[in-house]
N, C-alpha and C. Protein backbone atom coordinates (compact mmCIF):
# COMPACT_ATOMS: atom_id res chain seq x y z
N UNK A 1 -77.24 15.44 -2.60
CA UNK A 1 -76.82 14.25 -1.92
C UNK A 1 -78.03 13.63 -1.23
N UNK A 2 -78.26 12.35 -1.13
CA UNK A 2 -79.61 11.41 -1.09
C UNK A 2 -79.06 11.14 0.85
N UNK A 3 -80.39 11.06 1.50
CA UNK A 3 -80.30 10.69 3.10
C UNK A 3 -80.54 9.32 2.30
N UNK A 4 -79.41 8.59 2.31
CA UNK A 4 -79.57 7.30 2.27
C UNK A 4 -78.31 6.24 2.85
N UNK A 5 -77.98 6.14 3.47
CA UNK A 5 -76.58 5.20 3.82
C UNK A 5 -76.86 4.16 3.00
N UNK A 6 -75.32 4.32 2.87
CA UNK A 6 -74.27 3.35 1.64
C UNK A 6 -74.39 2.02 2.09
N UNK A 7 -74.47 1.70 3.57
CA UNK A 7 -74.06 0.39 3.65
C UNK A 7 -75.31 -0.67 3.94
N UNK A 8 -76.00 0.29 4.53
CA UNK A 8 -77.59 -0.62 5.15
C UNK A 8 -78.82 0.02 4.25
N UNK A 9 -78.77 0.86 3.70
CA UNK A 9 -79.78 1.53 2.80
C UNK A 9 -80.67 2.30 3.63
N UNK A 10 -80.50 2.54 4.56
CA UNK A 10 -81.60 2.93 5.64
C UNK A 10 -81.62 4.19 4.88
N UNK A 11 -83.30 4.49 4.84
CA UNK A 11 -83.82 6.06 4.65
C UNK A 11 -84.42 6.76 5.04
N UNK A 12 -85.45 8.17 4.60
CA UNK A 12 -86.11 8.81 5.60
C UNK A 12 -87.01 7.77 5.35
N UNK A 13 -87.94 7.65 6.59
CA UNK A 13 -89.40 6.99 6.95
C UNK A 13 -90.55 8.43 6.82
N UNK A 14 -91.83 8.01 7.03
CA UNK A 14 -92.42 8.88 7.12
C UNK A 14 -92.91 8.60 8.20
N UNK A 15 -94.01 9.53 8.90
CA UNK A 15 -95.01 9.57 9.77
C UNK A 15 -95.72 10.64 10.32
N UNK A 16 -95.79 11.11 11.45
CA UNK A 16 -97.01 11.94 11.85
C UNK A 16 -96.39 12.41 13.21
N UNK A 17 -96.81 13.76 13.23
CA UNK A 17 -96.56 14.68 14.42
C UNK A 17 -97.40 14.57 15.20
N UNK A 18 -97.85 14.59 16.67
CA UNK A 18 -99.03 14.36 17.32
C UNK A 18 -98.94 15.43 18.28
N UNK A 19 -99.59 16.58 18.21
CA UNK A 19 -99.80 17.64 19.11
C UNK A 19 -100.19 16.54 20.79
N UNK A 20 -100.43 17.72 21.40
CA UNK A 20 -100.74 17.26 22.72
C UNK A 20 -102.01 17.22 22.69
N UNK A 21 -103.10 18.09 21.93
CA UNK A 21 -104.36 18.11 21.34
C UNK A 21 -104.45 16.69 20.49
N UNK A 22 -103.49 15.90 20.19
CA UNK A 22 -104.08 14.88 19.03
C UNK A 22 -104.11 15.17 17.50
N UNK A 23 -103.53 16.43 17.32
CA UNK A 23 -103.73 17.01 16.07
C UNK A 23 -102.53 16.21 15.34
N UNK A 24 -102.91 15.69 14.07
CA UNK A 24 -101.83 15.11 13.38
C UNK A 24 -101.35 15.56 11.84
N UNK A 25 -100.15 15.64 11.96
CA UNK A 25 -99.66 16.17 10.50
C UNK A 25 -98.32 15.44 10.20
N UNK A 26 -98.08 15.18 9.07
CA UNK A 26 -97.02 14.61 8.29
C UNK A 26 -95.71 15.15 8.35
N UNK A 27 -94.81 14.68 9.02
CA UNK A 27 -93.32 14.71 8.68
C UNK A 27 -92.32 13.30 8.30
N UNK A 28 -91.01 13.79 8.48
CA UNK A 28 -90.01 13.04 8.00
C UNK A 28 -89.37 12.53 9.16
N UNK A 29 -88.52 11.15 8.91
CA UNK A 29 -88.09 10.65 10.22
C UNK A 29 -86.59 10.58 9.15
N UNK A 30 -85.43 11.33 9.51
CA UNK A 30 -84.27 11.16 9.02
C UNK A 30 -83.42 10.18 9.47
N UNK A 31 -82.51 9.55 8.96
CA UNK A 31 -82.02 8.59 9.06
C UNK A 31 -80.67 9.50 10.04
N UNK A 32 -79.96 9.21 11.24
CA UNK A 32 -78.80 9.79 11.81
C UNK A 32 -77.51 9.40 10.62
N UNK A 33 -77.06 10.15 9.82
CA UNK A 33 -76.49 9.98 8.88
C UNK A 33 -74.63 10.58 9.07
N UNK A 34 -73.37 10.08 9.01
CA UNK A 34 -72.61 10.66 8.99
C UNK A 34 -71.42 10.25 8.33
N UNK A 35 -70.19 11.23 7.81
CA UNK A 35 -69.73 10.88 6.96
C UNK A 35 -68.23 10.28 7.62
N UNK A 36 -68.17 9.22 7.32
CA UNK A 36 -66.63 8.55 8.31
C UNK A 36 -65.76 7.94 7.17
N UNK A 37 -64.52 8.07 7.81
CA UNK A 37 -63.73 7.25 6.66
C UNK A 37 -63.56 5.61 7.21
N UNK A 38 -63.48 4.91 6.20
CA UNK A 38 -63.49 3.46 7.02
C UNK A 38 -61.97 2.77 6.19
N UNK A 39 -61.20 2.11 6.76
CA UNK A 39 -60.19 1.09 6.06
C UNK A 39 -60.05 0.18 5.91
N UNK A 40 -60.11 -0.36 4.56
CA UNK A 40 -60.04 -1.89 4.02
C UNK A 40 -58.78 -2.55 4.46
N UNK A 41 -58.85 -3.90 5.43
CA UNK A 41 -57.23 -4.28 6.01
C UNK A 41 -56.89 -4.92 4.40
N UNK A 42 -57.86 -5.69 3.58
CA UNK A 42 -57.31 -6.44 2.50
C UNK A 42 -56.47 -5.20 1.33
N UNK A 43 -57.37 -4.20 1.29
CA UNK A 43 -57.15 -3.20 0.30
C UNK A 43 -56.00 -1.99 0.53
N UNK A 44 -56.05 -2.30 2.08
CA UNK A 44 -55.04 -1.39 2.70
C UNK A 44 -54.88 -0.20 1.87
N UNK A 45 -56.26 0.73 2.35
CA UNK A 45 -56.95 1.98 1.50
C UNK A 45 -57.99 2.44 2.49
N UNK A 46 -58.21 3.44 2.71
CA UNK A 46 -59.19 4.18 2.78
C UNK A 46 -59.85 4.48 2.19
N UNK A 47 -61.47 4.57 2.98
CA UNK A 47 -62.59 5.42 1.95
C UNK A 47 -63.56 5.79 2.38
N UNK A 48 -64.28 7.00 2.01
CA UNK A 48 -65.11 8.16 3.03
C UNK A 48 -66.66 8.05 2.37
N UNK A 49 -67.62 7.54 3.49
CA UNK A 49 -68.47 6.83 3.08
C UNK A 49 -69.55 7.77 3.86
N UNK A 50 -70.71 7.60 3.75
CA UNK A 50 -71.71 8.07 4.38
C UNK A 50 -73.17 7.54 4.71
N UNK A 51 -72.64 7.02 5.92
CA UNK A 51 -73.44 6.02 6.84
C UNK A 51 -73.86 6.12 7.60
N UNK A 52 -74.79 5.27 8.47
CA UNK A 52 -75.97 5.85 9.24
C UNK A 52 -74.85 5.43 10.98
N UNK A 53 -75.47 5.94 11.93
CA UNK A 53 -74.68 5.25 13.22
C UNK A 53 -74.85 4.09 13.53
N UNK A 54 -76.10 3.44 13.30
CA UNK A 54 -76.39 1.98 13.43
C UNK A 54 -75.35 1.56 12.61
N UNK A 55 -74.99 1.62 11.32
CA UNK A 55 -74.44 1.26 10.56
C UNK A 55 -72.86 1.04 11.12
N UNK A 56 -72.46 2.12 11.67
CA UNK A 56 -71.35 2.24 11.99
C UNK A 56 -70.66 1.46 13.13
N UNK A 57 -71.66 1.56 14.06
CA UNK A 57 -72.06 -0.04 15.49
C UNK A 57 -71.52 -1.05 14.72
N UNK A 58 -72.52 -1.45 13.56
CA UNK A 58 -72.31 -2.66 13.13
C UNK A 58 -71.33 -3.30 12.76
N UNK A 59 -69.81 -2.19 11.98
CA UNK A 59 -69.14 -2.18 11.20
C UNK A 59 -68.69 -2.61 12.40
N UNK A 60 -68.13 -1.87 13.48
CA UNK A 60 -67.43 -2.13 14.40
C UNK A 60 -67.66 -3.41 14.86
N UNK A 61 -68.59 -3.66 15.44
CA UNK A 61 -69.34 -4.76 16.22
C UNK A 61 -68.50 -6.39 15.20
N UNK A 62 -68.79 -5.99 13.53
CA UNK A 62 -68.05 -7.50 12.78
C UNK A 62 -66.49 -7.23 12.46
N UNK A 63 -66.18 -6.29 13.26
CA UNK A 63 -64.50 -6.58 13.03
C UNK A 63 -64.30 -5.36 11.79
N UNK A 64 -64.67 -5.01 11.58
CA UNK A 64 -64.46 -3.68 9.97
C UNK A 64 -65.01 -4.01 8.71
N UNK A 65 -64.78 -2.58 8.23
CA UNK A 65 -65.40 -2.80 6.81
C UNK A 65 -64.90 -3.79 5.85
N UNK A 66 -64.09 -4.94 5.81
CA UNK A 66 -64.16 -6.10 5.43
C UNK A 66 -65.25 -7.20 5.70
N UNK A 67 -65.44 -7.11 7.03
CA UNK A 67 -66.10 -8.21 7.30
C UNK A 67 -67.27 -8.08 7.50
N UNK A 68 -67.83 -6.60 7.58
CA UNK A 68 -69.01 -6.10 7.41
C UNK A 68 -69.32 -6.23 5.77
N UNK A 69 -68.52 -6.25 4.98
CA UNK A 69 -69.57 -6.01 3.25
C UNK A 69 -69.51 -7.66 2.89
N UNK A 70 -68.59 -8.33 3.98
CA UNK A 70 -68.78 -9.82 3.32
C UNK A 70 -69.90 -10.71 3.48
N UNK A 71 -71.14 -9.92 4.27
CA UNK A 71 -71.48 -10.23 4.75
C UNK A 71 -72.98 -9.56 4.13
N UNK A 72 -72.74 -8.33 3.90
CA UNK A 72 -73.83 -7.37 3.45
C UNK A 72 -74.23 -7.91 2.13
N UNK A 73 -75.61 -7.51 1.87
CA UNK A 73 -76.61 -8.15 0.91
C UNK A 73 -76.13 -7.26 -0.33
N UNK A 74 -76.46 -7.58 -1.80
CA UNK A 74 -75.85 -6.46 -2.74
C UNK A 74 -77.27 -5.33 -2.53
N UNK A 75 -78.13 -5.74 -2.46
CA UNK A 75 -79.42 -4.95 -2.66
C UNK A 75 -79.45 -3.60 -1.81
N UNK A 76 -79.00 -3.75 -0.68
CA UNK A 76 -78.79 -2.94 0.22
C UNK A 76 -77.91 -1.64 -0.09
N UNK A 77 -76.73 -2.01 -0.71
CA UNK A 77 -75.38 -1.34 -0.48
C UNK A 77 -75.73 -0.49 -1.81
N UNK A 78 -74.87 0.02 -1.76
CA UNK A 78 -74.86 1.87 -2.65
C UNK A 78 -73.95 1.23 -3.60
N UNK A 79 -74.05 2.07 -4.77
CA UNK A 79 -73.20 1.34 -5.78
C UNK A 79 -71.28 1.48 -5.44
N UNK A 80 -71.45 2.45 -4.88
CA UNK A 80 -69.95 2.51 -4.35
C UNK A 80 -69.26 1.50 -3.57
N UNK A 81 -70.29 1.51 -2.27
CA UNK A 81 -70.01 0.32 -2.02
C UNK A 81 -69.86 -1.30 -2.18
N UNK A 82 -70.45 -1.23 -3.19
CA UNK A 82 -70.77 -2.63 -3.98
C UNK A 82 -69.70 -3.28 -4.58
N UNK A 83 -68.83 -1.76 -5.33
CA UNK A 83 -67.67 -2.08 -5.97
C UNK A 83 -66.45 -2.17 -4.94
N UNK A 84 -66.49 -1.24 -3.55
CA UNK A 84 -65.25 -2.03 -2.84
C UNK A 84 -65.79 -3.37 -2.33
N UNK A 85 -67.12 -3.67 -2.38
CA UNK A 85 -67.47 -4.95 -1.84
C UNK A 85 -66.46 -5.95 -3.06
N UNK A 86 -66.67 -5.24 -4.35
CA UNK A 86 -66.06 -6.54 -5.49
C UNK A 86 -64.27 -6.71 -5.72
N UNK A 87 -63.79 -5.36 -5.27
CA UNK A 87 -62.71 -5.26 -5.03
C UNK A 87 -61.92 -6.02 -4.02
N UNK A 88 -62.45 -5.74 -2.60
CA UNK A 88 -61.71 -6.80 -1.82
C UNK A 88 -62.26 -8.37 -1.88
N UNK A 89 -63.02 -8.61 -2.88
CA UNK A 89 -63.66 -10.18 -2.89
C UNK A 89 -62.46 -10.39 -4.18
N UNK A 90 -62.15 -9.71 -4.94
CA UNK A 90 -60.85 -9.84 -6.23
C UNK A 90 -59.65 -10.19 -5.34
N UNK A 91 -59.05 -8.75 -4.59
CA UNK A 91 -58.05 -9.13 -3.78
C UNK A 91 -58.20 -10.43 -2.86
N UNK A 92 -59.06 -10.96 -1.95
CA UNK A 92 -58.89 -12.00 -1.32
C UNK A 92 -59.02 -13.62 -2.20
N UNK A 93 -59.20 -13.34 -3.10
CA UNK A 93 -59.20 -14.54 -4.39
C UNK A 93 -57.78 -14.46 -4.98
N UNK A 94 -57.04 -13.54 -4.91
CA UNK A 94 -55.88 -13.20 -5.85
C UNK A 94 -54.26 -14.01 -4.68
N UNK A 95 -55.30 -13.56 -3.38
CA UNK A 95 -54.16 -13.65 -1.97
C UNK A 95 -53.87 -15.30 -1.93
């Protein structure tokens, strides 16, 4: 399974450890990653996604995962998500 959230693409970064000496060496900066279920009001469905906490702020912050992917870029989003992105853009065309 890839540290990558589904909805913002966020991943590991790299960078550098810095002793108190100044000594520097290479690590990983992980993305806070967790797995939540979110519900489509159009799709009236659930689905268990794995996203970063920023991510999850955000979702909240635009009203839910509707109005968060209507909004989200395709480039970004995970292929999973892409397809409930195309799903509730079907259903709200159909409504």
């Amino acid at each position: 399974m890839s540290r990558v959230c589904e909805l913002s693409g966020k991943g590991p970064m790299t960078g550098n450890t810095v002793s108190h000496a100044n000594n520097k060496s290479r690590r990983r900066f992980l993305p806070n990653l967790n797995e939540v279920t979110l519900i489509s009001d159009t799709l009236g469905q659930s689905f268990r996604l794995r996203i970063s906490a920023a991510a999850l702020r955000t979702v909240d912050h635009r009203g839910g995962l509707d109005a968060f992917l209507a909004k989200a870029k395709d480039d970004e989003l995970s292929p999973r998500a892409l397809k409930i992105k195309r799903d509730i853009e079907k259903a709200g065309a159909a409504a």
